[in-house]
Protein backbone atom coordinates (compact mmCIF):
# COMPACT_ATOMS: atom_id res chain seq x y z
CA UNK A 1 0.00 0.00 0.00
CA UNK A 2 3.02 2.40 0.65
CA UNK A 3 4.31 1.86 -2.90
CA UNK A 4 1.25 2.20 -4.29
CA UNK A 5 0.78 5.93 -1.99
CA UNK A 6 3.81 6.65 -3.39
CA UNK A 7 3.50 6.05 -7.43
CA UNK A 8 0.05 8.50 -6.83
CA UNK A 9 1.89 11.05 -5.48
CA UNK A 10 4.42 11.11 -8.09
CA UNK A 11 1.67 10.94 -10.52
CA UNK A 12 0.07 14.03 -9.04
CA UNK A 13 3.49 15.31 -8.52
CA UNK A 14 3.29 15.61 -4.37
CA UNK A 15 6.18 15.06 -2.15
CA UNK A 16 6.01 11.64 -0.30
CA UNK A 17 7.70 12.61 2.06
CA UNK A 18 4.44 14.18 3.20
CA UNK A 19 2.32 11.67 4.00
CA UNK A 20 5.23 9.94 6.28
CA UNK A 21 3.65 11.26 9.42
CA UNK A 22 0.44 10.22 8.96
CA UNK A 23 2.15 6.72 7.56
CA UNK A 24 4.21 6.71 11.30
CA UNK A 25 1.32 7.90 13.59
CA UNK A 26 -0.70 5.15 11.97
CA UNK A 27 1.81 2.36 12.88
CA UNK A 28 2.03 3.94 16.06
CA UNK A 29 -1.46 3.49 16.93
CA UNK A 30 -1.53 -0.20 15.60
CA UNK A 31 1.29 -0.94 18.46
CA UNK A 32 -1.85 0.00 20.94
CA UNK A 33 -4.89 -1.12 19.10
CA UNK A 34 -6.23 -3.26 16.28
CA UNK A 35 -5.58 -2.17 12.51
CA UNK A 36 -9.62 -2.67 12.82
CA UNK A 37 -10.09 -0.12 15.47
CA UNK A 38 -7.70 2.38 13.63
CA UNK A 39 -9.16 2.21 10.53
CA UNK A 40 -11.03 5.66 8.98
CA UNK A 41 -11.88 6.71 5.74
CA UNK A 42 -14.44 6.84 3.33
CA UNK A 43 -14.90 3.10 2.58
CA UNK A 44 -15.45 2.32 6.65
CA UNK A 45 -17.80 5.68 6.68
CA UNK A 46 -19.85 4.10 3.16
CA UNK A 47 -19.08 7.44 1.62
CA UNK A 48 -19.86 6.85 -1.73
CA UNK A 49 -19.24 11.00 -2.92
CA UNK A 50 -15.60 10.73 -1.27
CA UNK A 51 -15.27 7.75 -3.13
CA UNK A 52 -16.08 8.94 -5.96
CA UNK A 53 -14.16 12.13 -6.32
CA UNK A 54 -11.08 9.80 -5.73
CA UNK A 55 -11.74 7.47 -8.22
CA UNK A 56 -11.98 10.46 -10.51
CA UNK A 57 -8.66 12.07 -9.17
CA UNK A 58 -7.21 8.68 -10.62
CA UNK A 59 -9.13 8.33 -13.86
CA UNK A 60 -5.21 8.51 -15.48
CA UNK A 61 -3.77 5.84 -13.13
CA UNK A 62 -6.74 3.02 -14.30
CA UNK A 63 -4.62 0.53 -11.80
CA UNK A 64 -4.82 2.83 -8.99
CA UNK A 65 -8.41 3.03 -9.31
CA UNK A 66 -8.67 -0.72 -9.57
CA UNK A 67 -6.37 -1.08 -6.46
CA UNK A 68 -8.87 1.41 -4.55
CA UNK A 69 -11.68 0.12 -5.52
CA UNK A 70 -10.43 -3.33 -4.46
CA UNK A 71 -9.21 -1.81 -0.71
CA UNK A 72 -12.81 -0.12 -0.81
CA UNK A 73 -14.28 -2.85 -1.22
CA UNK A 74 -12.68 -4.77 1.15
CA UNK A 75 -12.67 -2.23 4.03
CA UNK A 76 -16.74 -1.78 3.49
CA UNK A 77 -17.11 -5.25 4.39
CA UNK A 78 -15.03 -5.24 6.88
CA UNK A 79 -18.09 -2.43 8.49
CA UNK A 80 -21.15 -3.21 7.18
CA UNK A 81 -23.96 -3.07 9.78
């Protein structure tokens, strides 16, 4: 998943180096708790607009958007009520 976060920020031309925080506080809180109980986003939320405008940020990278919508996927079982 990090090499994938990283060929979409080259493709959008962002600094990877920026999303390294938000990559360590993550494993930090996974040292506490359960990648389940960490996990946010629009997939666990069923936000199918967020989704969306994502999927269209990507409509050049037609792998990334398969990858996401695979993860998606996957995550929105992972919370369905």
């Amino acid at each position: 998943m990090m090499m994938a976060a990283e060929d979409i920020a080259e493709g959008f031309k962002l600094d990877f180096n920026r999303l390294k925080p938000l990559m360590k506080q993550t494993f930090q809180r996974i040292d506490m708790m359960s990648p389940h109980d960490v996990q946010t986003g629009p997939a666990k939320r069923n936000d199918g607009a967020t989704m969306q405008k994502h999927l269209e940020l990507l409509s050049t990278q037609k792998d990334m958007q398969t990858l996401y919508q695979s993860v998606s996927a996957y995550i929105s079982s992972k919370f369905k009520k």
